[in-house]
N, C-alpha and C. Protein backbone atom coordinates (compact mmCIF):
# COMPACT_ATOMS: atom_id res chain seq x y z
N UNK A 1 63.82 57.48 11.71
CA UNK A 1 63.89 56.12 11.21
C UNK A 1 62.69 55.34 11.71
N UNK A 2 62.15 54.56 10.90
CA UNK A 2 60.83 53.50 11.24
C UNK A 2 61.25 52.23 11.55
N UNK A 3 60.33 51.73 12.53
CA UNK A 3 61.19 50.79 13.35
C UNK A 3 61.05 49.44 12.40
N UNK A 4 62.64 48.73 12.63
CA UNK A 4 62.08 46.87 11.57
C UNK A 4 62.25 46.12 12.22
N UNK A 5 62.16 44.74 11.43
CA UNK A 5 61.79 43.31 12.34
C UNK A 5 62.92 43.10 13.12
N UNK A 6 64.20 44.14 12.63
CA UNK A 6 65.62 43.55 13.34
C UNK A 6 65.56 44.17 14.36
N UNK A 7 65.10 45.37 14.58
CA UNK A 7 64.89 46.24 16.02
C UNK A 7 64.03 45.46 16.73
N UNK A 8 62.90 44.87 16.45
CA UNK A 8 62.02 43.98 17.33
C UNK A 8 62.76 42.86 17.13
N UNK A 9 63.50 42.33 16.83
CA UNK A 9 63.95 41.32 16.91
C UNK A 9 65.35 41.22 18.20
N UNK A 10 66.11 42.62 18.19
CA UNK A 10 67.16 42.86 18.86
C UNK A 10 67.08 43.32 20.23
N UNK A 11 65.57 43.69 20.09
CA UNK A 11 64.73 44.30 21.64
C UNK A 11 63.78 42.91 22.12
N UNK A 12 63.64 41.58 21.61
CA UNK A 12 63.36 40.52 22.16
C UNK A 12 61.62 40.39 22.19
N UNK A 13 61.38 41.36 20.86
CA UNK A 13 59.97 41.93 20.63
C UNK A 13 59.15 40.65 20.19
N UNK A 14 60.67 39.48 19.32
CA UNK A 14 60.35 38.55 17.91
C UNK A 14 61.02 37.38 19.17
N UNK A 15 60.24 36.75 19.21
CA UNK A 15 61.36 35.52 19.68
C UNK A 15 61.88 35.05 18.86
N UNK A 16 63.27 34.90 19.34
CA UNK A 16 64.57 34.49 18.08
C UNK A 16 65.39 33.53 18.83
N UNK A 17 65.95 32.58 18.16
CA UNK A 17 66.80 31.61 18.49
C UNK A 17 68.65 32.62 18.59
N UNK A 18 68.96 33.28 19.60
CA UNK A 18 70.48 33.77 18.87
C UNK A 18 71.70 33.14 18.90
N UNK A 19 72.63 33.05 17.98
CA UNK A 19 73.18 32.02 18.03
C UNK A 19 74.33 32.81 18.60
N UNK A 20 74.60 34.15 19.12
CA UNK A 20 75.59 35.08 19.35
C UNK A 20 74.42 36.21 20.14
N UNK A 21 75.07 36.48 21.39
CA UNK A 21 74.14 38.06 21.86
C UNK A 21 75.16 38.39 22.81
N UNK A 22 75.37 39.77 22.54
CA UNK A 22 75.96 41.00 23.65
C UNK A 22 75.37 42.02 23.87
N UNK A 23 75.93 42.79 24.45
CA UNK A 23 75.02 43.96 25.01
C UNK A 23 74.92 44.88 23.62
N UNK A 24 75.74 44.63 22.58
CA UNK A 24 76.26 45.84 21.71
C UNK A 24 75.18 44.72 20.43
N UNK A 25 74.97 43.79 20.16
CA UNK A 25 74.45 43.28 18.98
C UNK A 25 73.53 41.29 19.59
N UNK A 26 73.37 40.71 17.76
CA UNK A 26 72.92 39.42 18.50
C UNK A 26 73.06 38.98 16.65
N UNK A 27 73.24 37.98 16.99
CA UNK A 27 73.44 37.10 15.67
C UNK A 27 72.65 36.24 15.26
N UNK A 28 71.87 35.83 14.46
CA UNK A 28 70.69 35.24 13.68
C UNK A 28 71.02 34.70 12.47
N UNK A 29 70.58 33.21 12.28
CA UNK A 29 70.40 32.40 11.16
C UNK A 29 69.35 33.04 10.40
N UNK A 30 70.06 33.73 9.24
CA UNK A 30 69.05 34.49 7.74
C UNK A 30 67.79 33.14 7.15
N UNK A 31 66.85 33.67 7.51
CA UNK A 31 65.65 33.07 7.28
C UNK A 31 65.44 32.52 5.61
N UNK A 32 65.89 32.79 4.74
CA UNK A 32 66.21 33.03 3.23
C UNK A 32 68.24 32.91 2.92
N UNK A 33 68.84 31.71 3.15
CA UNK A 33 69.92 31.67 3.46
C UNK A 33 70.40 31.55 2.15
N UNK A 34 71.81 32.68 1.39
CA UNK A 34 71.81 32.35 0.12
C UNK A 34 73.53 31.32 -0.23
N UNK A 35 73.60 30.82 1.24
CA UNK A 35 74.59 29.50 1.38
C UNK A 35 74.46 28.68 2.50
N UNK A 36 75.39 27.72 2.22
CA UNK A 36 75.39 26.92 3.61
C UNK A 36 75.14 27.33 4.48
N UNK A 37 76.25 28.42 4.83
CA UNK A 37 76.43 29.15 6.38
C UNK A 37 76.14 30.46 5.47
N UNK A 38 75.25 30.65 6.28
CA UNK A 38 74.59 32.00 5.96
C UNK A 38 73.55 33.04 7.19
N UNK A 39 74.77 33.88 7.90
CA UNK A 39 73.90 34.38 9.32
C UNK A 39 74.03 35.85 9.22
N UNK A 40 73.29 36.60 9.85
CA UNK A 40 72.97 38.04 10.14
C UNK A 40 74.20 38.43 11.17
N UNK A 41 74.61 39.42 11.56
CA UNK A 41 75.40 40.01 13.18
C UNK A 41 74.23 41.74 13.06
N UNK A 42 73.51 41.71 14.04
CA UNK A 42 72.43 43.01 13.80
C UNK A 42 72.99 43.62 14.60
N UNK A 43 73.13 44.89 14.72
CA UNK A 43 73.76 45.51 16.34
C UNK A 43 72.50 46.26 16.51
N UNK A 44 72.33 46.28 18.31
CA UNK A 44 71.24 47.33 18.69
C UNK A 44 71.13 47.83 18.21
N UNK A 45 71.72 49.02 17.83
CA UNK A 45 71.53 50.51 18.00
C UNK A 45 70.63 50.26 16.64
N UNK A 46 69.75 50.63 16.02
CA UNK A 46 69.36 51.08 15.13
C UNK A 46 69.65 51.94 14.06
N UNK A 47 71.14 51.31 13.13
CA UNK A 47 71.48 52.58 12.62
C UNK A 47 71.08 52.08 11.04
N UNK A 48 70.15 53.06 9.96
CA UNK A 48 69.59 52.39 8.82
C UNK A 48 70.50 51.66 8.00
N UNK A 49 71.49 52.32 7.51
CA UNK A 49 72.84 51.42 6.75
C UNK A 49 73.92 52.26 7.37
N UNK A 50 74.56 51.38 6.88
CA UNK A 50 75.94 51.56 6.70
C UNK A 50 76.82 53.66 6.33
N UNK A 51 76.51 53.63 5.31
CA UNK A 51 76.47 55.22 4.63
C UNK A 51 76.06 56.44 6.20
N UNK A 52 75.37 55.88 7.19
CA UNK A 52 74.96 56.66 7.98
C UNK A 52 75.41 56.33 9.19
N UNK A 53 75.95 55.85 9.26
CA UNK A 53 77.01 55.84 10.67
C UNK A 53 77.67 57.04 10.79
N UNK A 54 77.99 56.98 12.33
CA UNK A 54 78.33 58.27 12.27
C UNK A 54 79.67 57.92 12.94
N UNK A 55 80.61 59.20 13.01
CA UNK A 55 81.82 59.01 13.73
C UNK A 55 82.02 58.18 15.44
N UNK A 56 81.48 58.67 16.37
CA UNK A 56 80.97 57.50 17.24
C UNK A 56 80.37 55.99 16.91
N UNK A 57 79.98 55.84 16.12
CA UNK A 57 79.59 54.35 15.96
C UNK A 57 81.45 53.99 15.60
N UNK A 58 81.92 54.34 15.58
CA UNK A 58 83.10 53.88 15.38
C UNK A 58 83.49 52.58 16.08
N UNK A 59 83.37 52.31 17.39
CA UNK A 59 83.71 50.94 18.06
C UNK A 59 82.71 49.94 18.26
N UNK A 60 81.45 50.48 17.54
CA UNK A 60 80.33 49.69 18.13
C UNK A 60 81.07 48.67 16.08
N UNK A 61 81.08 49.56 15.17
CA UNK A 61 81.21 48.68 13.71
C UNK A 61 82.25 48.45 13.67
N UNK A 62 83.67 48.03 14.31
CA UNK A 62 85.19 47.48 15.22
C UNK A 62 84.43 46.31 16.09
N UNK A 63 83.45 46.30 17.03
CA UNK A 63 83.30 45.09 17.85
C UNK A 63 82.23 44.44 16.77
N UNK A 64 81.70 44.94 15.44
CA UNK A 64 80.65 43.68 14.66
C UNK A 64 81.81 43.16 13.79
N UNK A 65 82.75 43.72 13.20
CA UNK A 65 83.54 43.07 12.33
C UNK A 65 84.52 41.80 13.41
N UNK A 66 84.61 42.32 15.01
CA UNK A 66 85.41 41.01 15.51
C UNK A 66 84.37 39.84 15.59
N UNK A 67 82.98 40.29 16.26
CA UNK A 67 81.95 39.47 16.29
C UNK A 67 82.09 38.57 14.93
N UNK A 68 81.85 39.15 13.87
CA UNK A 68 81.79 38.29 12.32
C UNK A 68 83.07 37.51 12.62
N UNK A 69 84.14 37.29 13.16
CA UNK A 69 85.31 36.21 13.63
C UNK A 69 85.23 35.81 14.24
N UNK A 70 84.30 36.07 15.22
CA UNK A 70 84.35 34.83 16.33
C UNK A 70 83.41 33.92 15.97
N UNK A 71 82.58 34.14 15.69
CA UNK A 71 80.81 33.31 15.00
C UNK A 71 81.45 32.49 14.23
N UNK A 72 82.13 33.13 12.65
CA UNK A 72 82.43 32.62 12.06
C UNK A 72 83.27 31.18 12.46
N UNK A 73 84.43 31.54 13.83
CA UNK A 73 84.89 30.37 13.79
C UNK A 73 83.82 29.74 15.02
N UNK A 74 82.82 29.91 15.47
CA UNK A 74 82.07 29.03 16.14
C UNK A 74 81.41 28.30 14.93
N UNK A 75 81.06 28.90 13.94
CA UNK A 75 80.37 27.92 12.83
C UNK A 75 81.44 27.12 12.56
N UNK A 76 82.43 27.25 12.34
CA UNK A 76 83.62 26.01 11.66
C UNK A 76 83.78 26.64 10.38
N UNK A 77 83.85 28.23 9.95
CA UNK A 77 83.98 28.55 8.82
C UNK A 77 84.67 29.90 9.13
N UNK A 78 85.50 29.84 9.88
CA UNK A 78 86.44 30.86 10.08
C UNK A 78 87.80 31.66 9.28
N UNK A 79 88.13 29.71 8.45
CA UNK A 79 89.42 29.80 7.55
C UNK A 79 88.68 30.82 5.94
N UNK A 80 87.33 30.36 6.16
CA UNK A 80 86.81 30.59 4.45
C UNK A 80 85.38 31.38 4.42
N UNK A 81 85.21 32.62 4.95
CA UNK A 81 83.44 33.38 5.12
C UNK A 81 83.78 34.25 3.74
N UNK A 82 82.77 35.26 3.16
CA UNK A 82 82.67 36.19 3.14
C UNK A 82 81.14 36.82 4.38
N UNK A 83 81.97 38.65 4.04
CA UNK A 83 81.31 39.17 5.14
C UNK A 83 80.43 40.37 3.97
N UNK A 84 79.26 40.14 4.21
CA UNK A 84 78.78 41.39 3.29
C UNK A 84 77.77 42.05 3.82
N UNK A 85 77.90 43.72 3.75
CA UNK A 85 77.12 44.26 3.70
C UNK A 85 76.18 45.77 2.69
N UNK A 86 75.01 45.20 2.74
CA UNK A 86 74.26 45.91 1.24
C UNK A 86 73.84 47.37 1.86
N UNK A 87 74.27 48.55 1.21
CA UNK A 87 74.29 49.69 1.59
C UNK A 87 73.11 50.39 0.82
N UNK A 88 71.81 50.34 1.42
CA UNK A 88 70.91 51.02 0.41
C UNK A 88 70.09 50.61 -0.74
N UNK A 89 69.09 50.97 -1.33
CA UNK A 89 68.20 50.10 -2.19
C UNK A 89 69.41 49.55 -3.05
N UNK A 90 69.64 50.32 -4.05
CA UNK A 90 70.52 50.53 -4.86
C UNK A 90 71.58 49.39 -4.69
N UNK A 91 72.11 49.07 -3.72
CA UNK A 91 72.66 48.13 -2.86
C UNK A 91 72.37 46.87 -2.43
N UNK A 92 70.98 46.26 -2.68
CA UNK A 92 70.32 45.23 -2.36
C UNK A 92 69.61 45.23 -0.65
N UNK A 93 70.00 46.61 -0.05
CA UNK A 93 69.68 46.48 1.18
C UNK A 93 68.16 46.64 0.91
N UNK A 94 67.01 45.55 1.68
CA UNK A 94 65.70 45.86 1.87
C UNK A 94 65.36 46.06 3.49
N UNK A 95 66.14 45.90 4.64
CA UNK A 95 65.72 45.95 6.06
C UNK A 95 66.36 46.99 6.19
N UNK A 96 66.17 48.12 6.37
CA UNK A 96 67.07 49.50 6.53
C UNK A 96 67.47 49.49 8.44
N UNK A 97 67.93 48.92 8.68
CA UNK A 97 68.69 48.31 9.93
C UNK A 97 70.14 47.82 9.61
N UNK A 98 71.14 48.62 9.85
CA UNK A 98 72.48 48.17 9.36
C UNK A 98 72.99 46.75 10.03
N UNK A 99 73.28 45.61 8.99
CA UNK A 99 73.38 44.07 9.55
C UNK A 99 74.31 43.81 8.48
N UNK A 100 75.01 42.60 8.98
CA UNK A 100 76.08 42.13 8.30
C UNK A 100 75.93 40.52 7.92
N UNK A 101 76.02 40.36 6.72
CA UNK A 101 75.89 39.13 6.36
C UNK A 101 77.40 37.65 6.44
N UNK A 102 76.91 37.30 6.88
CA UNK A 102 78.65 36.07 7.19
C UNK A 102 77.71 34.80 6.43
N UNK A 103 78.80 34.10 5.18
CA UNK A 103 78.37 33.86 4.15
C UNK A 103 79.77 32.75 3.94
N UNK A 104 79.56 31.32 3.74
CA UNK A 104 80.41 30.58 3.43
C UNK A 104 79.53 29.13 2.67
N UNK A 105 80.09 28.97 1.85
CA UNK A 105 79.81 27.54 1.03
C UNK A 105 80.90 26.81 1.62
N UNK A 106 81.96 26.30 1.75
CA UNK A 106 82.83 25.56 1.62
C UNK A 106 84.32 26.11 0.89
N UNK A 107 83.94 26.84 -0.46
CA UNK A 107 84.69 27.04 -1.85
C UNK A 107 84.29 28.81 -1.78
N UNK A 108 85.27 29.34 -1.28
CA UNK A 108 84.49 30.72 -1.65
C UNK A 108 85.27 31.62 -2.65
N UNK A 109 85.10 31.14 -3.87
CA UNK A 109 85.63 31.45 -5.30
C UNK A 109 84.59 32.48 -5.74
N UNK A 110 85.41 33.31 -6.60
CA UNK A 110 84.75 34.49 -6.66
C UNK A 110 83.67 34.09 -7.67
N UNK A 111 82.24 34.65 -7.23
CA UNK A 111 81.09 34.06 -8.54
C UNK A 111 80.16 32.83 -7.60
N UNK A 112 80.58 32.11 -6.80
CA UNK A 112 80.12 31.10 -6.21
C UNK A 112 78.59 31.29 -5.30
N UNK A 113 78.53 32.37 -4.60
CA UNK A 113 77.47 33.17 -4.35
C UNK A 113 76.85 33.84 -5.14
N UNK A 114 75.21 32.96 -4.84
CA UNK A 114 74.40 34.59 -5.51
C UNK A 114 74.68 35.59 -5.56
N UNK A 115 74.83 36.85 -6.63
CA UNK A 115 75.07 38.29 -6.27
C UNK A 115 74.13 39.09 -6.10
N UNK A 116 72.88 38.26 -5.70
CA UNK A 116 71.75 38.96 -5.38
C UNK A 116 71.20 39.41 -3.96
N UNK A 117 72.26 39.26 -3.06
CA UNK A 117 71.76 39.53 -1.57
C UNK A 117 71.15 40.47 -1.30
N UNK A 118 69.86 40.17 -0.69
CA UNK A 118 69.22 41.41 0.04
C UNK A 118 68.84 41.60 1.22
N UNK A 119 68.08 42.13 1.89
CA UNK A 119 67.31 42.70 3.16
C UNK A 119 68.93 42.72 3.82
């Protein structure tokens, strides 16, 4: 795997504002936000998507889905997120660094979000 801005970003390569950091991940306001609340959860490890996890990553992608609940209710959008993540070109993924998108307008009716998310 070739290294991306989220690995330098998660190794403290990028100075980043985080609005969430543990030993296992760190959470980032998406530079290109396609809602209100619109943030990253990156975990260390460097794994490219999703599709390639492996059986051990098992508790590390269990502690990003609680992370995406706790953020969420530190933003004040706990009752109403979506959580998305783009698996592959094909998928809209362009940062091949597996990251999770936490995504709330206010109204989260189906259609209300761009369906164009990427990186």
């Amino acid at each position: 795997m070739t290294d991306t801005i989220f690995g330098k970003i998660t190794r403290g390569e990028i100075p980043t504002d985080f609005l969430y950091e543990d030993e296992l991940c760190v959470v980032i306001k998406d530079l290109y936000p396609q809602a209100p609340t619109h943030v990253l959860i990156i975990p260390r490890k460097p794994i490219p998507m999703l599709s390639e996890a492996a059986e051990d990553d098992q508790a590390l992608l269990g502690h990003l889905l609680i992370v995406a609940g706790k953020v969420a209710d530190q933003l004040g959008v706990g009752d109403a997120f979506r959580l998305v993540i783009n698996n592959g070109e094909g998928g809209g993924q362009t940062v091949f660094h597996l990251h999770l998108h936490i995504l709330a307008s206010g109204d989260m009716k189906e259609g209300d979000l761009a369906a164009g998310l990427s990186r």
